[in-house]
N, C-alpha and C. Protein backbone atom coordinates (compact mmCIF):
# COMPACT_ATOMS: atom_id res chain seq x y z
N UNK A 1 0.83 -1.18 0.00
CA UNK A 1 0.00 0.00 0.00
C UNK A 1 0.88 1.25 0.00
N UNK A 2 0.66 2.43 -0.98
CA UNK A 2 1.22 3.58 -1.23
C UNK A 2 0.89 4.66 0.32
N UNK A 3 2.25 5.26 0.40
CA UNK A 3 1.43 5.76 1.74
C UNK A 3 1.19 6.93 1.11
N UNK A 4 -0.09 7.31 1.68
CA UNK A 4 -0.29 9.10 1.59
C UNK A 4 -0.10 10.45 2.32
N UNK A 5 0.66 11.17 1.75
CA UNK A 5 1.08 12.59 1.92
C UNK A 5 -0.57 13.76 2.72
N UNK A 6 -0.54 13.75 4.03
CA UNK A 6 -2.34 14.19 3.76
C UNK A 6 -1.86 15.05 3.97
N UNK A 7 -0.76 16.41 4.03
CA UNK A 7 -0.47 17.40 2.92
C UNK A 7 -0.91 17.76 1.48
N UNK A 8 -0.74 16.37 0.55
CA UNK A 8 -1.28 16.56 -0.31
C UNK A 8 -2.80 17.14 -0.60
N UNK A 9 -3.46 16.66 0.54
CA UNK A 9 -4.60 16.45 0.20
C UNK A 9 -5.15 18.08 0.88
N UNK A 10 -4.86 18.53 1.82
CA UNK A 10 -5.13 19.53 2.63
C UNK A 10 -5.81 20.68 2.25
N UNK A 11 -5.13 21.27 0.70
CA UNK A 11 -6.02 22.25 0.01
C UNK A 11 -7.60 21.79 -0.64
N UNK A 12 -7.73 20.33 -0.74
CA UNK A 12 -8.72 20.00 -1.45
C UNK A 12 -9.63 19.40 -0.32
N UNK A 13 -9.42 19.36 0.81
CA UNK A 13 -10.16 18.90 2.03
C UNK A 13 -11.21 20.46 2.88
N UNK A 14 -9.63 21.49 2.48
CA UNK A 14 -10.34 22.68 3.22
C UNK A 14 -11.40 23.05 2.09
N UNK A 15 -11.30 23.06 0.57
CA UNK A 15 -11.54 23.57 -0.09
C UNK A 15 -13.30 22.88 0.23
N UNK A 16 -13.47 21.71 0.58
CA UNK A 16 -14.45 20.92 0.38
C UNK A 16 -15.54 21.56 1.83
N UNK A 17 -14.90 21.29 2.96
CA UNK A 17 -15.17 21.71 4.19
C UNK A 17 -15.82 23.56 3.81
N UNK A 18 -15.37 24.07 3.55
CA UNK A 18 -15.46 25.49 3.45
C UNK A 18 -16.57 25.39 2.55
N UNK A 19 -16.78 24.46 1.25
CA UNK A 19 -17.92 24.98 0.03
C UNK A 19 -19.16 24.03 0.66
N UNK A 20 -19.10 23.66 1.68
CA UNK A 20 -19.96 22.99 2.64
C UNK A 20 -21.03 24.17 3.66
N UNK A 21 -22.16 23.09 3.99
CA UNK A 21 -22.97 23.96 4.81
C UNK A 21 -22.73 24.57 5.85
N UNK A 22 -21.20 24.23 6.15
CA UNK A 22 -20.56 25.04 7.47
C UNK A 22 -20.88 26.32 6.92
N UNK A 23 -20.09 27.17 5.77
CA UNK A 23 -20.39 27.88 5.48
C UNK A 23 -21.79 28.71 4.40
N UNK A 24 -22.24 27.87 3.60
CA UNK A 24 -23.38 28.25 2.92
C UNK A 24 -24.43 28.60 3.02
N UNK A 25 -24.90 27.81 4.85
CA UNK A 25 -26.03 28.32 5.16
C UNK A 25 -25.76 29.69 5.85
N UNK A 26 -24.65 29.91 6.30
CA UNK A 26 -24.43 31.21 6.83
C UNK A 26 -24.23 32.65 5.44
N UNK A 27 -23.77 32.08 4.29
CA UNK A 27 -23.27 32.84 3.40
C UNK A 27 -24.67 32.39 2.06
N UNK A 28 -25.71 32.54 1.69
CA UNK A 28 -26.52 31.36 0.92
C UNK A 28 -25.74 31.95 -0.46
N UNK A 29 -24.84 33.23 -1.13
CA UNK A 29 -24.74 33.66 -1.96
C UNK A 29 -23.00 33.42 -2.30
N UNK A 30 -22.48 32.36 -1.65
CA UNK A 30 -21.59 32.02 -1.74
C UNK A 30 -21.52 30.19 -2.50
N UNK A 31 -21.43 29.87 -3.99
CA UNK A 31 -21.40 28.82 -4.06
C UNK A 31 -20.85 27.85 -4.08
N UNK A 32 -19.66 27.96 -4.03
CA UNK A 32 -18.29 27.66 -3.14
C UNK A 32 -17.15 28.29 -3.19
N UNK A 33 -15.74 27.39 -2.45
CA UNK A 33 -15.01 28.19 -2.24
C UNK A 33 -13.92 27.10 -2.68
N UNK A 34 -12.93 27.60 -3.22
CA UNK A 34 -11.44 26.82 -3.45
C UNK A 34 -10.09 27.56 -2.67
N UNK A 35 -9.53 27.10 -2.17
CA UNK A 35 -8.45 26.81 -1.11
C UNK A 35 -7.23 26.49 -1.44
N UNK A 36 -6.13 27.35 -1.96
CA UNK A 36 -4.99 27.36 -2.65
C UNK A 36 -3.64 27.80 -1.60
N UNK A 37 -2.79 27.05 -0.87
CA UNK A 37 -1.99 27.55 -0.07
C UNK A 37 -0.59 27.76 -0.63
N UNK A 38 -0.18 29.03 -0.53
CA UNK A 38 0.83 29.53 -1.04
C UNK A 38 2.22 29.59 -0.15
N UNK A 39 2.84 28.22 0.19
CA UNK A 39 4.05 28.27 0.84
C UNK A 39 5.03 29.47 0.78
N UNK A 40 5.40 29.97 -0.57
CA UNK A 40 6.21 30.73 -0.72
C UNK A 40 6.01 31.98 0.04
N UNK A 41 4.70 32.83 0.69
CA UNK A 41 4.67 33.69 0.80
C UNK A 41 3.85 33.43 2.11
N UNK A 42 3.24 32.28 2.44
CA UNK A 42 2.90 32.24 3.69
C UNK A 42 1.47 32.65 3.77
N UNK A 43 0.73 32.21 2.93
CA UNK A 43 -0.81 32.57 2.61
C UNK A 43 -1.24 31.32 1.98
N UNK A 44 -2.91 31.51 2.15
CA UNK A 44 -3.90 30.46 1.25
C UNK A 44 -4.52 31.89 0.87
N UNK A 45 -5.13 31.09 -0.22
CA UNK A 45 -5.26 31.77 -1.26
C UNK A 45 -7.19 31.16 -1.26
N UNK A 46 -8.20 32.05 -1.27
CA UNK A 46 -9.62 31.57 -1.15
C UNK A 46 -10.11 32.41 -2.74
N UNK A 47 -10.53 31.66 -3.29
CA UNK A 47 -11.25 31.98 -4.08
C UNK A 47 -12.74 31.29 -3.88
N UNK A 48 -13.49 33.16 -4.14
CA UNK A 48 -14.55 32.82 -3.13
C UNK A 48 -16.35 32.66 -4.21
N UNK A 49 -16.78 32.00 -5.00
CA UNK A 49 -17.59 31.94 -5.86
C UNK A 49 -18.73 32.19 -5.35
N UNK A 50 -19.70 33.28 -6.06
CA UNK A 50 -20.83 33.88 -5.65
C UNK A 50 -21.71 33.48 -6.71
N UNK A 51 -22.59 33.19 -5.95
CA UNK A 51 -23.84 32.69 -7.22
C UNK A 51 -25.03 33.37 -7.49
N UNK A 52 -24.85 34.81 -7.14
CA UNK A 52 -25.41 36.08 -7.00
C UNK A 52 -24.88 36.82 -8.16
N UNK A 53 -25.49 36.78 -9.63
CA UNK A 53 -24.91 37.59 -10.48
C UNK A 53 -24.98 39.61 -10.87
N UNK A 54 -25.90 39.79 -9.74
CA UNK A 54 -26.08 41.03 -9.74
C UNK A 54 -25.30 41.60 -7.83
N UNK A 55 -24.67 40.94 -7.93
CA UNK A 55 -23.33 41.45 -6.90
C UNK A 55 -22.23 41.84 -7.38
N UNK A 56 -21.70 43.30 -7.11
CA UNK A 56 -21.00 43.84 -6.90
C UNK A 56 -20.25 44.42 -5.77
N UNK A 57 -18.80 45.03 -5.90
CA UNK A 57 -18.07 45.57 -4.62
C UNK A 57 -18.98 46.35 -4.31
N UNK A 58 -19.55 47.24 -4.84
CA UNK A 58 -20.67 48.75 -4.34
C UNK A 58 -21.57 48.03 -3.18
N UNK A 59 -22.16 46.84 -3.71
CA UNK A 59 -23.52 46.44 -3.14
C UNK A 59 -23.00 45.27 -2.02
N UNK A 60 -21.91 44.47 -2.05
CA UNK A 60 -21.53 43.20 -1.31
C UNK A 60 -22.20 43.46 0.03
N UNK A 61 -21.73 44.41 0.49
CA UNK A 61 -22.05 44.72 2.26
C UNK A 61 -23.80 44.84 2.20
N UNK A 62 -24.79 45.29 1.36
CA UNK A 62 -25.90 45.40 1.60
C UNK A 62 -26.34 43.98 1.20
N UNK A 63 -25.68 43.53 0.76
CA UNK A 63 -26.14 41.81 0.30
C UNK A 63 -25.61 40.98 1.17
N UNK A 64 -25.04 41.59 2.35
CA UNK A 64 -24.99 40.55 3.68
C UNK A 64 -23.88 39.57 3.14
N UNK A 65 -22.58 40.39 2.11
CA UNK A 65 -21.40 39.71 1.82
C UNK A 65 -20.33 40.37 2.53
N UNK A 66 -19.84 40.12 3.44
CA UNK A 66 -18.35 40.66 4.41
C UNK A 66 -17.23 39.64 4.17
N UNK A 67 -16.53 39.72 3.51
CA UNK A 67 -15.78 38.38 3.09
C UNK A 67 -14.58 38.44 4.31
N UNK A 68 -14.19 39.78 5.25
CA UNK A 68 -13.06 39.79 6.10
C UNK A 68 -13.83 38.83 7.24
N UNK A 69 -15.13 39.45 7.57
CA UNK A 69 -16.01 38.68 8.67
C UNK A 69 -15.34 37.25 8.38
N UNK A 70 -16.49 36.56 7.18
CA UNK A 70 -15.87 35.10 6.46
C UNK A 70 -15.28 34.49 7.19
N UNK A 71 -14.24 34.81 6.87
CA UNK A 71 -12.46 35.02 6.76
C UNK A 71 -12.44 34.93 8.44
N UNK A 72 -12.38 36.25 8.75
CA UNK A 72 -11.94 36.66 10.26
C UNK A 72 -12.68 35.26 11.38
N UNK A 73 -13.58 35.03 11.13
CA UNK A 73 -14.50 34.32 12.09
C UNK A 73 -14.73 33.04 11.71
N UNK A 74 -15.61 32.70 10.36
CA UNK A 74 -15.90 31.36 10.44
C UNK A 74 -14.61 30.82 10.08
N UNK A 75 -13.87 30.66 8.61
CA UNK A 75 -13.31 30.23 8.40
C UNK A 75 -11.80 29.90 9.62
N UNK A 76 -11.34 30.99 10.18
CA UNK A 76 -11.08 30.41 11.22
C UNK A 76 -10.90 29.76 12.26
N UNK A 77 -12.47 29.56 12.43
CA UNK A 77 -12.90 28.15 13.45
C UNK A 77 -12.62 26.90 12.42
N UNK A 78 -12.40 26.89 11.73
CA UNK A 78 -12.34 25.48 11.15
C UNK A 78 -10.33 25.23 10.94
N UNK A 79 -9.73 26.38 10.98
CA UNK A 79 -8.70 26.01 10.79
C UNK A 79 -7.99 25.13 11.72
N UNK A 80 -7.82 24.69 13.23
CA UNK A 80 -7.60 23.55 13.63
C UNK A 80 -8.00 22.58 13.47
N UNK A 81 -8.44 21.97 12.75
CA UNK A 81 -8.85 20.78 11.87
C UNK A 81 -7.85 20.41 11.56
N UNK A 82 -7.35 21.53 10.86
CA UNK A 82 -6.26 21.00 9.53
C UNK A 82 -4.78 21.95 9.91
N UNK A 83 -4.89 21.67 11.59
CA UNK A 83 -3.40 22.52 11.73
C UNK A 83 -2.64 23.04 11.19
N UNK A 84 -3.79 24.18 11.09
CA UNK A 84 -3.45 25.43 10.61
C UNK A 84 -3.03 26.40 11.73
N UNK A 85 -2.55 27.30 11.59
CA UNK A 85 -2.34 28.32 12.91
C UNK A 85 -3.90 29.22 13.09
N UNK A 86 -3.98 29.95 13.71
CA UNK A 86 -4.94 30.87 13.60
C UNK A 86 -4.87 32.08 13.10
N UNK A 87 -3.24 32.18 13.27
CA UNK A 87 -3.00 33.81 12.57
C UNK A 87 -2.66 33.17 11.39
N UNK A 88 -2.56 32.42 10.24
CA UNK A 88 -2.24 32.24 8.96
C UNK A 88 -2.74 33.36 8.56
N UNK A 89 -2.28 33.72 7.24
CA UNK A 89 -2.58 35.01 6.78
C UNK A 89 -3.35 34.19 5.23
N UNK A 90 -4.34 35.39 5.00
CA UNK A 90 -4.88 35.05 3.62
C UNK A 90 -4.93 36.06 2.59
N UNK A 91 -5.41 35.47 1.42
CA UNK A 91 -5.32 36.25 0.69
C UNK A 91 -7.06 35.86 0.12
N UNK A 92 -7.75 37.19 -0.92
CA UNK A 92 -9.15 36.31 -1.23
C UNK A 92 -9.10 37.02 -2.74
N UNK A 93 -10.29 36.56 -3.12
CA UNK A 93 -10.87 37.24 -4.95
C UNK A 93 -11.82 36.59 -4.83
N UNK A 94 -13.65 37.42 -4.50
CA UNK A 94 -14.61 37.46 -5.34
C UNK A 94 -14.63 36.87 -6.25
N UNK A 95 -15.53 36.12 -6.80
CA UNK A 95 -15.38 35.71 -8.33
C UNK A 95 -17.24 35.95 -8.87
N UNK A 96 -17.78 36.36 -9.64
CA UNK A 96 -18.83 35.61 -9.55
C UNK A 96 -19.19 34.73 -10.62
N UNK A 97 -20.59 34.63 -11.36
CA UNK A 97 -21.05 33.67 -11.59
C UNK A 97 -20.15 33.06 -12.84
N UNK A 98 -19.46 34.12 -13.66
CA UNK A 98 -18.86 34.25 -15.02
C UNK A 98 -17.29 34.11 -14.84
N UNK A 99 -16.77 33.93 -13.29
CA UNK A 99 -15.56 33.58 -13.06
C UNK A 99 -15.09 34.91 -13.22
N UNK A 100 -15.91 36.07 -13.19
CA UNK A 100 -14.77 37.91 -13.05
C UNK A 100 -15.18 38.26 -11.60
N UNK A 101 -13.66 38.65 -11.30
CA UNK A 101 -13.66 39.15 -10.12
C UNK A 101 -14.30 40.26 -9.46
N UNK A 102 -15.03 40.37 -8.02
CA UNK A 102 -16.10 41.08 -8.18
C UNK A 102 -14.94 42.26 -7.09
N UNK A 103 -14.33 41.56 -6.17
CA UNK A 103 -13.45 42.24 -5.19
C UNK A 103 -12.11 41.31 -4.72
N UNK A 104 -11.14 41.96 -4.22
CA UNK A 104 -9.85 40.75 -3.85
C UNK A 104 -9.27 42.12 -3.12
N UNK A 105 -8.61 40.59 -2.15
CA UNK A 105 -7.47 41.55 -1.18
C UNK A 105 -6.65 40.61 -0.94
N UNK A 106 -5.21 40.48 -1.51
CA UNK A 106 -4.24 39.60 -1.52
C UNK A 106 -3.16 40.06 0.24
N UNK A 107 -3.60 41.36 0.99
CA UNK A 107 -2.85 41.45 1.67
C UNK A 107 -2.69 40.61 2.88
C-alpha cells in the first residue's frame, strides 16, 4: 500500500469543508469556495464563488457579503482541523457567476 502525503490532500479537504454547509447556510450567496496555499509567501489563497450575479463591490455589504467577517470568524474556526495556525494570513478574490472578479485583497 502507497502511503499518503495528507499534505497533499489539505487544500482540497479545506476547499471541500469550506464549500460545505458550514459555510453556505451562513453565506446562501456564496457557491463555493477553493483553497490554494501559497508556501512561498505564507498565505492560502480563497477563491470565493458567488452565485449572485447582480453582486458587486458597491452592493456586497448590503447583500450581507463581508468576506473579512468570512475570513476573520468562520473560516477560522475550522482552521484547527487542519493545523493550521490561527493567525495564517490570507489572501481572497470574489469571483462571480462568469468567473470575473467582483473584489480581492491579496494582503
Amino acid at each position: 500500500m502507497e502511503d499518503v502525503n495528507i499534505e497533499d490532500y489539505k487544500n482540497k479537504f479545506l476547499s471541500k469543508i469550506l464549500s460545505s454547509h458550514t459555510i453556505t447556510d451562513i453565506y446562501p450567496m456564496v457557491d463555493r469556495i477553493d483553497a490554494y496555499e501559497v508556501p512561498q509567501v505564507n498565505r492560502i489563497i480563497l477563491r470565493i464563488y458567488i452565485n449572485d450575479p447582480d453582486m458587486r463591490e458597491e452592493n456586497m455589504y448590503h447583500k450581507d457579503m463581508d468576506p473579512y467577517y468570512l475570513i476573520d470568524y468562520h473560516v477560522n474556526r475550522i482552521l484547527p482541523y487542519f493545523s493550521i495556525p490561527k493567525n495564517q494570513k490570507f489572501g481572497f478574490v470574489l469571483l462571480n457567476p462568469k468567473g470575473q472578479p467582483i473584489f480581492s485583497d491579496m494582503n
